[in-house]
C-alpha atoms as a PDB file:
ATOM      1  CA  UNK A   1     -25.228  37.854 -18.870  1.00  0.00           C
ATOM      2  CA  UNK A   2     -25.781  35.325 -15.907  1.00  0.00           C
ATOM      3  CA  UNK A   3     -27.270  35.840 -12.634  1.00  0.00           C
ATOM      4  CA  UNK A   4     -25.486  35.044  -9.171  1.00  0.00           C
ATOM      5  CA  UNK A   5     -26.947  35.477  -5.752  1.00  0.00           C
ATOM      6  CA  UNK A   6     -25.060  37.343  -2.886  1.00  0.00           C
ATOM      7  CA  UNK A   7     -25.414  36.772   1.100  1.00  0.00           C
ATOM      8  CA  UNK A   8     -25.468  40.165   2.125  1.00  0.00           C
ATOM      9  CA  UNK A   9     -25.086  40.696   5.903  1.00  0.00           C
ATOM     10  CA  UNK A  10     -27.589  43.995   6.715  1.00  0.00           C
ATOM     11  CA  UNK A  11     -27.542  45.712  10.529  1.00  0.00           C
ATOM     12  CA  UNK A  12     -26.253  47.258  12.732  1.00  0.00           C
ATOM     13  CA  UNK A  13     -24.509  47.012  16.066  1.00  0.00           C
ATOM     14  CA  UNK A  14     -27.268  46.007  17.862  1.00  0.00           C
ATOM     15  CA  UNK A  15     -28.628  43.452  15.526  1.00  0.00           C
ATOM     16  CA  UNK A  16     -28.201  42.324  12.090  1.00  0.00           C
ATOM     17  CA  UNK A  17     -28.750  39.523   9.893  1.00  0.00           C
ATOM     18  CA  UNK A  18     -27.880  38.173   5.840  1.00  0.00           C
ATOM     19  CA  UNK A  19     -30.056  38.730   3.172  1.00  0.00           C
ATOM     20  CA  UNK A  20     -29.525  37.374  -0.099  1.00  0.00           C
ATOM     21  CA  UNK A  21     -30.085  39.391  -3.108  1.00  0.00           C
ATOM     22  CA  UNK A  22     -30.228  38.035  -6.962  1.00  0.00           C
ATOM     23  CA  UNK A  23     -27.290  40.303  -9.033  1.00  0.00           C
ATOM     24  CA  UNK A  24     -26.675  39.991 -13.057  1.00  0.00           C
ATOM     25  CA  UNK A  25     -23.032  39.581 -13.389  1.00  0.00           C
ATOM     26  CA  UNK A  26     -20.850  39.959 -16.405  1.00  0.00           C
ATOM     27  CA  UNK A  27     -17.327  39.335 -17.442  1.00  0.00           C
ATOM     28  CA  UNK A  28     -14.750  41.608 -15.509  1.00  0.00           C
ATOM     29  CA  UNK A  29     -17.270  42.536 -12.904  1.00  0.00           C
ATOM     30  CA  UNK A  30     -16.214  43.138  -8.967  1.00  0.00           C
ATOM     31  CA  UNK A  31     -17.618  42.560  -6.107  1.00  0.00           C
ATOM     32  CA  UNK A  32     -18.406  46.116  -5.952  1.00  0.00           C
ATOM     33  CA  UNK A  33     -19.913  46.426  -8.768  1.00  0.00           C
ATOM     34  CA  UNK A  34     -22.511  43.409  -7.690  1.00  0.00           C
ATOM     35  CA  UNK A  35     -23.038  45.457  -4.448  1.00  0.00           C
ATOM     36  CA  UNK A  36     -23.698  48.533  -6.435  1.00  0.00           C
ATOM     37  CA  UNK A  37     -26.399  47.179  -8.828  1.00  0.00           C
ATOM     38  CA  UNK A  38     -27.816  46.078  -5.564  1.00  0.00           C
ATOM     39  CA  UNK A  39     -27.808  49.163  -4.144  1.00  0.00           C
ATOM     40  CA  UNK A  40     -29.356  50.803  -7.487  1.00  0.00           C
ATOM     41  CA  UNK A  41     -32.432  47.905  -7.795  1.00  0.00           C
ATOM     42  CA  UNK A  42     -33.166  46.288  -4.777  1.00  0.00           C
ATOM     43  CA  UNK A  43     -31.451  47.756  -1.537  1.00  0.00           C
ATOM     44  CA  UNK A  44     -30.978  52.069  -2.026  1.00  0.00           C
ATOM     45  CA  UNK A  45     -30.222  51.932   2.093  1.00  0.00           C
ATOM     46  CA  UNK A  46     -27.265  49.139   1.998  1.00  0.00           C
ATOM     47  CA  UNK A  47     -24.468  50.770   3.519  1.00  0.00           C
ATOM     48  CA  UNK A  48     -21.155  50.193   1.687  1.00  0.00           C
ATOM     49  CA  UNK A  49     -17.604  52.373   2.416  1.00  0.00           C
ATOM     50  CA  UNK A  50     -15.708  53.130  -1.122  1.00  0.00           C
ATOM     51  CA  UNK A  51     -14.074  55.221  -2.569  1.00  0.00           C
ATOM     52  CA  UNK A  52     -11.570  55.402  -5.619  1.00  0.00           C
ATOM     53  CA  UNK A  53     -12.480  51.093  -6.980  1.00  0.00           C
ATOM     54  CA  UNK A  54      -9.059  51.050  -8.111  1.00  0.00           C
ATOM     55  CA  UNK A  55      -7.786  49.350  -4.619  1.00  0.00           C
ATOM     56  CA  UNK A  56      -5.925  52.618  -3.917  1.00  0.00           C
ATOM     57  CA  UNK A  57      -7.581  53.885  -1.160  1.00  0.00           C
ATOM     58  CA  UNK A  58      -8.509  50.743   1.360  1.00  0.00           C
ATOM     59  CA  UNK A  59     -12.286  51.892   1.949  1.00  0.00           C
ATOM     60  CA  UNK A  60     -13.777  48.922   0.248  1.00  0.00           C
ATOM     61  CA  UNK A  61     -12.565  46.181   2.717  1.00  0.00           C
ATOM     62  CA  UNK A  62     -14.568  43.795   3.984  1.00  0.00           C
ATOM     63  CA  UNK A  63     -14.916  39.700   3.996  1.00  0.00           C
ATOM     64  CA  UNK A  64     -16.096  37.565   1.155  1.00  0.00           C
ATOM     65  CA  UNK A  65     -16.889  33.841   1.571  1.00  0.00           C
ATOM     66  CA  UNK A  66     -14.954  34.438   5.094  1.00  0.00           C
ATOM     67  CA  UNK A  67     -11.868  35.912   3.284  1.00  0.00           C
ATOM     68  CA  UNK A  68     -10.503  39.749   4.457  1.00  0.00           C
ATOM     69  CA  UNK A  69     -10.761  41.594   0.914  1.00  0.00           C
ATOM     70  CA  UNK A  70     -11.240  44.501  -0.815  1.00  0.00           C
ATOM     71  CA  UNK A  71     -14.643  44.544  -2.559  1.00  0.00           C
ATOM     72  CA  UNK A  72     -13.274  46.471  -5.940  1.00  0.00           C
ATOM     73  CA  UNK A  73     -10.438  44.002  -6.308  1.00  0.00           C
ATOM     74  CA  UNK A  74     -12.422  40.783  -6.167  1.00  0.00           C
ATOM     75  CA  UNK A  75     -13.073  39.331  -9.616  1.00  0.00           C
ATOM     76  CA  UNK A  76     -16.540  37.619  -9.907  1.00  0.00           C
ATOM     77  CA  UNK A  77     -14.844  35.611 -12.284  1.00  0.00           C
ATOM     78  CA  UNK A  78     -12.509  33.960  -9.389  1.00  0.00           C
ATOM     79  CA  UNK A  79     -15.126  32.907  -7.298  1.00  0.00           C
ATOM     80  CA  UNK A  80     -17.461  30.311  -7.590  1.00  0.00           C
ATOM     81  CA  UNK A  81     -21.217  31.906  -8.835  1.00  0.00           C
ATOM     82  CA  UNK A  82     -23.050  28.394  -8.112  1.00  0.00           C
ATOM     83  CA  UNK A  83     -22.524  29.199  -4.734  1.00  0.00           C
ATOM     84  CA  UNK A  84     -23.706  32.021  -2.980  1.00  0.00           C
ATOM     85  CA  UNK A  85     -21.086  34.398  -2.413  1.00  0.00           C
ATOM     86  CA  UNK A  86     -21.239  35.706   0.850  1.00  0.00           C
ATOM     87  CA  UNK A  87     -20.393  39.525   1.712  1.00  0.00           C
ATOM     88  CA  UNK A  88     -19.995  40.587   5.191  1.00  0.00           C
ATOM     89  CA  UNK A  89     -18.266  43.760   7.294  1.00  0.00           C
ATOM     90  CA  UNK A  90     -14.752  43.063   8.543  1.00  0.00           C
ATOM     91  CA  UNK A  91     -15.508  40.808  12.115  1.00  0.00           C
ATOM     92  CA  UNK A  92     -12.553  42.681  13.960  1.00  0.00           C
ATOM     93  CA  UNK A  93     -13.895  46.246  14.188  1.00  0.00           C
ATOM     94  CA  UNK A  94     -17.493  47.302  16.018  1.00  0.00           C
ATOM     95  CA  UNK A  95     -20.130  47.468  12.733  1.00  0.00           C
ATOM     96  CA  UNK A  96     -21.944  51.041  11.949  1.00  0.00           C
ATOM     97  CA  UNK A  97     -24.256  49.714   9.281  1.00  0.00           C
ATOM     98  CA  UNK A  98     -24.226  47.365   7.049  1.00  0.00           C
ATOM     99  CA  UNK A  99     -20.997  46.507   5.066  1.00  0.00           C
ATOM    100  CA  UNK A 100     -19.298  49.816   6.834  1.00  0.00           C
ATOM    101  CA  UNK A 101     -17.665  49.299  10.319  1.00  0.00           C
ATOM    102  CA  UNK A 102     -16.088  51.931  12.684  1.00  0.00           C
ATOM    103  CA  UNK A 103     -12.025  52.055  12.105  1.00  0.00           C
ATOM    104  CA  UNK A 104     -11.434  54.892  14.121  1.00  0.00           C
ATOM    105  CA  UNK A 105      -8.996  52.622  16.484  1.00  0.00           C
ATOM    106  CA  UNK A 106      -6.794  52.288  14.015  1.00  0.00           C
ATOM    107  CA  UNK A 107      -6.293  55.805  14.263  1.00  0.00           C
ATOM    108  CA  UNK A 108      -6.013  56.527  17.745  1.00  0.00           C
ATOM    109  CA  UNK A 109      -3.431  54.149  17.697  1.00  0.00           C
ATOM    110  CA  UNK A 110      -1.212  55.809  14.758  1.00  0.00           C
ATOM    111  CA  UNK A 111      -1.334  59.019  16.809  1.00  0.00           C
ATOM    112  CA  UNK A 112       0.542  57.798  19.992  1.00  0.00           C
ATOM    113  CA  UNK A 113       3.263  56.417  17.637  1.00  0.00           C
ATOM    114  CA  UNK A 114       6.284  59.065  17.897  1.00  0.00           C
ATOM    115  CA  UNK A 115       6.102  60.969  14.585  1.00  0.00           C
ATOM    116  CA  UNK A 116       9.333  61.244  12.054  1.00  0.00           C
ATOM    117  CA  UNK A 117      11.777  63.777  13.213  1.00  0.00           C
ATOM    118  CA  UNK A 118      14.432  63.807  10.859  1.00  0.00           C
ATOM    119  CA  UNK A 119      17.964  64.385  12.197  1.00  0.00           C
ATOM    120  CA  UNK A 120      20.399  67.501  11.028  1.00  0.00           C
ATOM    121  CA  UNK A 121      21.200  68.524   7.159  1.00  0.00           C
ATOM    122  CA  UNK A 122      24.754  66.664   6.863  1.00  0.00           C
ATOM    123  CA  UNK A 123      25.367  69.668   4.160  1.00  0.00           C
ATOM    124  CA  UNK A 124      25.223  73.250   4.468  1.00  0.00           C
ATOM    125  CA  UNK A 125      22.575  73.456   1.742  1.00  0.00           C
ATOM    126  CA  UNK A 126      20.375  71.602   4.253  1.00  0.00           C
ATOM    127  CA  UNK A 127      20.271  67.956   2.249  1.00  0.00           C
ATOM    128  CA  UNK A 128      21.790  64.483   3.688  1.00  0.00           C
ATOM    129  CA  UNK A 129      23.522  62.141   2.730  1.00  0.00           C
ATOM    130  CA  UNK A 130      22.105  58.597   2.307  1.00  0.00           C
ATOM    131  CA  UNK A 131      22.290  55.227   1.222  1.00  0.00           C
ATOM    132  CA  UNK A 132      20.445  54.117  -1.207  1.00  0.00           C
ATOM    133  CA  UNK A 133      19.599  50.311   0.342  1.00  0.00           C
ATOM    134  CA  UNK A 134      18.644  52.562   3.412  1.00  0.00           C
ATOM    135  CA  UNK A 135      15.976  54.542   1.037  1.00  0.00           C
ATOM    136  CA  UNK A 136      15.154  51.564  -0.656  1.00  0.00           C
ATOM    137  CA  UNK A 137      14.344  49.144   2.669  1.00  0.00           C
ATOM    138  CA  UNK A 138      11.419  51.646   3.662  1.00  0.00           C
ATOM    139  CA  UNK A 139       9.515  52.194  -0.021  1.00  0.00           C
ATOM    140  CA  UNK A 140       8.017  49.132   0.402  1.00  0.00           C
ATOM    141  CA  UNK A 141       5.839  50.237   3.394  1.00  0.00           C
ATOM    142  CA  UNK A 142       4.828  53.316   2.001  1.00  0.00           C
ATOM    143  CA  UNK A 143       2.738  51.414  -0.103  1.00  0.00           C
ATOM    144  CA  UNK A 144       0.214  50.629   2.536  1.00  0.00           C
ATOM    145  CA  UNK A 145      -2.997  51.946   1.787  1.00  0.00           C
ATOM    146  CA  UNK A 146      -4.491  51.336   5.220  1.00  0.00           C
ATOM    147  CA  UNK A 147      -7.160  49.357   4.381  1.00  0.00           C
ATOM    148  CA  UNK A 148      -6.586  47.570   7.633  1.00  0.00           C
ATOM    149  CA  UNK A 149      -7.324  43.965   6.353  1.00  0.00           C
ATOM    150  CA  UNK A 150      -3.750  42.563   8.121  1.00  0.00           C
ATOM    151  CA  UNK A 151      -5.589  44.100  11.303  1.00  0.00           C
ATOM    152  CA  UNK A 152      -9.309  42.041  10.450  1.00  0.00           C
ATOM    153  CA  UNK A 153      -7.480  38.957  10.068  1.00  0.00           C
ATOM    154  CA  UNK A 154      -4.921  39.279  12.636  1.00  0.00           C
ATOM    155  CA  UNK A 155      -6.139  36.776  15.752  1.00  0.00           C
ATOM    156  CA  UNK A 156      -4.581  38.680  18.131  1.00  0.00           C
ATOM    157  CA  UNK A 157      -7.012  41.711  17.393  1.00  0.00           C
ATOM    158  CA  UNK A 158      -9.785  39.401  15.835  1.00  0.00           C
ATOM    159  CA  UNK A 159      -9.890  35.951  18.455  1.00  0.00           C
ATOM    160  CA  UNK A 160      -8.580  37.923  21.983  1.00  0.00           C
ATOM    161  CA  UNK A 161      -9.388  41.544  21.333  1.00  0.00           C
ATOM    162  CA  UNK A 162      -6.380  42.846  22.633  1.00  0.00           C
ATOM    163  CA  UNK A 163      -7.220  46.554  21.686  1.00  0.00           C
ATOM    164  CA  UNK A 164      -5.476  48.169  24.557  1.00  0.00           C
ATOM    165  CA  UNK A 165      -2.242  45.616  24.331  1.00  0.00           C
ATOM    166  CA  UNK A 166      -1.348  45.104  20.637  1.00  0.00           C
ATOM    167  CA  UNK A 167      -0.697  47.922  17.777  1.00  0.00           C
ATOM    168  CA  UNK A 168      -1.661  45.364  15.017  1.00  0.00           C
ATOM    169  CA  UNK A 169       0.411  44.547  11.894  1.00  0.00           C
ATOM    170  CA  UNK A 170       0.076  47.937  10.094  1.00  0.00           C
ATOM    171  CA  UNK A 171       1.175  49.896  12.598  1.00  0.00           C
ATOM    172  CA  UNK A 172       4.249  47.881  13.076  1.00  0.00           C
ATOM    173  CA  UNK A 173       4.409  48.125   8.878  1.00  0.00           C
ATOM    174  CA  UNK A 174       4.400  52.448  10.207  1.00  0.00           C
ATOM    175  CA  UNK A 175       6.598  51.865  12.931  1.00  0.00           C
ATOM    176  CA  UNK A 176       9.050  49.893  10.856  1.00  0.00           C
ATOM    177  CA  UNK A 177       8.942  52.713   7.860  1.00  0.00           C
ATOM    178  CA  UNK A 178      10.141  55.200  10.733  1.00  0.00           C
ATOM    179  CA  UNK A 179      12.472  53.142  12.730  1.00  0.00           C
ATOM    180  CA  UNK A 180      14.319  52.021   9.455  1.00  0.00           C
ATOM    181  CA  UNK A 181      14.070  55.242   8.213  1.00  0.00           C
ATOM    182  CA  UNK A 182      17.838  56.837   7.118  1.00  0.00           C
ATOM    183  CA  UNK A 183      16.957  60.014   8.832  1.00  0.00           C
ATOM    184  CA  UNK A 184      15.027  59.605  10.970  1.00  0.00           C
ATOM    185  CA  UNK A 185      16.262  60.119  15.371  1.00  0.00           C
ATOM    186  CA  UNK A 186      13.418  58.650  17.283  1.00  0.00           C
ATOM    187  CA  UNK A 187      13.792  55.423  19.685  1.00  0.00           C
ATOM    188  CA  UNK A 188      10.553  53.607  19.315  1.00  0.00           C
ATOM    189  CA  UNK A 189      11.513  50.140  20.528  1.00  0.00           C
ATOM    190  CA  UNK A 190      10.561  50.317  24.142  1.00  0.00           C
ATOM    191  CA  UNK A 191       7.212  51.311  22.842  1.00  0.00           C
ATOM    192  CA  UNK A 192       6.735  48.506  20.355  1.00  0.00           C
ATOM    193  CA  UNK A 193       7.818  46.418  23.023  1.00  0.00           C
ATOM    194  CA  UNK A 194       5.294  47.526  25.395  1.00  0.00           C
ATOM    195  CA  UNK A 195       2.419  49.876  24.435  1.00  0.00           C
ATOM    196  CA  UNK A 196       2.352  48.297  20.609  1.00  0.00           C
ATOM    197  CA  UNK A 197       3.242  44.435  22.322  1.00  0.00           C
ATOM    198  CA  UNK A 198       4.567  42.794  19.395  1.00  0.00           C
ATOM    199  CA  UNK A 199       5.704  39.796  21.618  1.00  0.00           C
ATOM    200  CA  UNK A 200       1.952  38.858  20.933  1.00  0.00           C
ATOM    201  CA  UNK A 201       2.336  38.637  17.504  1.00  0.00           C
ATOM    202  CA  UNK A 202       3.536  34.948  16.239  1.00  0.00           C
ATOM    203  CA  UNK A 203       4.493  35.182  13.219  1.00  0.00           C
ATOM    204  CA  UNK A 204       1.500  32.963  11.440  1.00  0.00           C
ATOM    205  CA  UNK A 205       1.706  35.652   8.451  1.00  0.00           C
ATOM    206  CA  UNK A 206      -1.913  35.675   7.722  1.00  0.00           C
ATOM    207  CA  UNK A 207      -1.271  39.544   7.898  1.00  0.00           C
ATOM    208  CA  UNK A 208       0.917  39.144   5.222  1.00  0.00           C
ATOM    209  CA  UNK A 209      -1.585  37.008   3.168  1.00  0.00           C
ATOM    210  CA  UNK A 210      -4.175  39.375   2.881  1.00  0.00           C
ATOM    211  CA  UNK A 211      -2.085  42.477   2.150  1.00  0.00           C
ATOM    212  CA  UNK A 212      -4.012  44.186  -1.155  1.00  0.00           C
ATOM    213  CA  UNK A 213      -0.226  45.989  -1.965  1.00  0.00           C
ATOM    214  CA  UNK A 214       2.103  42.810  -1.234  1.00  0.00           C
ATOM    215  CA  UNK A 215       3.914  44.000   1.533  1.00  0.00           C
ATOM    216  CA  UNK A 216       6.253  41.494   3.162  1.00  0.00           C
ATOM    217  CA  UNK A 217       4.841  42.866   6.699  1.00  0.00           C
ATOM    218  CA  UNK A 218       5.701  39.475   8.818  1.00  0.00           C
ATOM    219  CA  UNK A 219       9.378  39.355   7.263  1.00  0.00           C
ATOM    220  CA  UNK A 220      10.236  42.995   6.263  1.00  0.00           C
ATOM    221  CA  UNK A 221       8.434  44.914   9.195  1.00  0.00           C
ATOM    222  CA  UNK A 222       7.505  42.225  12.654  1.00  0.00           C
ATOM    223  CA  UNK A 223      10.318  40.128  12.257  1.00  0.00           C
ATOM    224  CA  UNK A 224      13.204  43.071  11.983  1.00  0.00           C
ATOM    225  CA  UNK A 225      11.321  44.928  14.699  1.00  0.00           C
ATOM    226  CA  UNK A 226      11.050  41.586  16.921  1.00  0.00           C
ATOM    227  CA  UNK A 227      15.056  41.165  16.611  1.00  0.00           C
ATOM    228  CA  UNK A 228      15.514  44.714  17.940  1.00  0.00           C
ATOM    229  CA  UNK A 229      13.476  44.275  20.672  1.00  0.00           C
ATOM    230  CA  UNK A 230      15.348  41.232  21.160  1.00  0.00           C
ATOM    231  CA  UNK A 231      18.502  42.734  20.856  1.00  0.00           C
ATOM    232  CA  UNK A 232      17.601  45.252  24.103  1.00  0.00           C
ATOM    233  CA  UNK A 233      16.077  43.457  26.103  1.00  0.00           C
ATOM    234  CA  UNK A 234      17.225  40.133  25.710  1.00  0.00           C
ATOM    235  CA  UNK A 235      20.307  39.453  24.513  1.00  0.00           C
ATOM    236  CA  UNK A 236      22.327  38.503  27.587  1.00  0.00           C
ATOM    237  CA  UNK A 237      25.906  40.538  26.619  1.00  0.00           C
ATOM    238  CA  UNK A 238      23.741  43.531  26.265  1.00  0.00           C
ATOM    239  CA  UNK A 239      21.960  43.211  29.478  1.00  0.00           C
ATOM    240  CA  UNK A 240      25.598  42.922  31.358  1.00  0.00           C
ATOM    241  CA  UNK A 241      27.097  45.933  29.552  1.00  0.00           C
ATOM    242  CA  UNK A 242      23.616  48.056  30.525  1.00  0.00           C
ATOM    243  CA  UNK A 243      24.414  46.981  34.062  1.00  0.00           C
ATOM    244  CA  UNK A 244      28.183  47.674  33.964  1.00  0.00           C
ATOM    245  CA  UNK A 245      27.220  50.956  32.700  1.00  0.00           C
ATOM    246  CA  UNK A 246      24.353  51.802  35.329  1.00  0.00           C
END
């Protein structure tokens, strides 16, 4: 048993400030865990968001030693215990209390995105017929377990605050999962490229970094939906034909 300090950040949204807190740590410990014991012996009133501490259900994010992570997934043993380790709420989203911040964006913006509205049955007993690399290109982004971390770290949303501009990188990992869907009939690319404004994203792949569930988001879900944008809008033969046809 060995002790390690943590640089807790405690407020609110008016004010706030870090405390640091002595935690006995053990091999295979979490972050979570540290917070916990915490929680149990020196701070009952520290606010902290979890949920499953399996890294299933995205409510433990938050930043550790200035990294986007999620609390139940970050071995003590990785980090360096000489130092403090510092524990703070994610710095893109407006802070309730504590380690918990208000998300509730994120969800606002999922519910202007046009849902899934799957086309005919090819057969009369109502299934289709698919590819399977067209079912296999969108499992991948059904992994997402929204714990919004590509959105903390993303400096379009975190440096300019371009809330009412730019979707963010999961919800073009959602839009992608729909627009690359097999079935699915919706045309989503004018919104992408205006209310969602992916031309602001560029392609650093710090989104991609952080991702908890190792989604290729910056190759696999921007860049794809970037080209078809592209494609529209910009590719010059296009444009004539569009005019030809008007």
């Amino acid at each position: 048993m060995a002790q390690a300090t943590f640089r807790i950040w405690r407020g609110d949204k008016t004010d706030g400030k870090f405390v640091d807190y002595t935690a006995d740590v053990s091999e295979g410990m979490v972050v979570l865990d540290a917070v916990h014991q915490i929680q149990a012996t020196q701070a009952n009133d520290l606010a902290c968001r979890w949920n499953c501490k399996a890294g299933k259900c995205g409510s433990c994010s938050a930043e550790i030693n200035g990294q986007p992570r999620l609390m139940c997934m970050t071995r003590l043993d990785d980090l360096d215990l000489t130092q403090k380790v510092i524990v703070e709420p994610m710095r893109t989203f407006p802070p309730i209390k504590d380690l918990v911040t208000d998300v509730s964006w994120n969800f606002r913006v999922k519910k202007q995105i046009k849902p899934f509205t799957p086309r005919k049955p090819d057969n009369p007993d109502g299934t289709w017929n698919m590819q399977q690399e067209d079912v296999d290109r969108v499992q991948e982004f059904r992994k997402c377990i929204e714990c919004f971390l590509c959105q903390d770290v993303c400096h379009v949303l975190r440096d300019h605050h371009k809330y009412e501009q730019f979707a963010g990188p999961r919800f073009f990992v959602y839009t992608a999962a729909l627009e690359m869907h097999p079935l699915d009939t919706q045309d989503r690319i004018p919104e992408v490229r205006q209310a969602e404004g992916i031309g602001y994203c560029n392609i650093t792949k710090c989104c991609t970094k952080v991702c908890p569930e190792h989604i290729h988001i910056t190759d696999n879900a921007i860049i794809p939906l970037k080209e078809r944008v592209v494609d529209r809008y910009y590719d010059p033969i296009k444009r004539l034909l569009r005019v030809l046809k008007s």
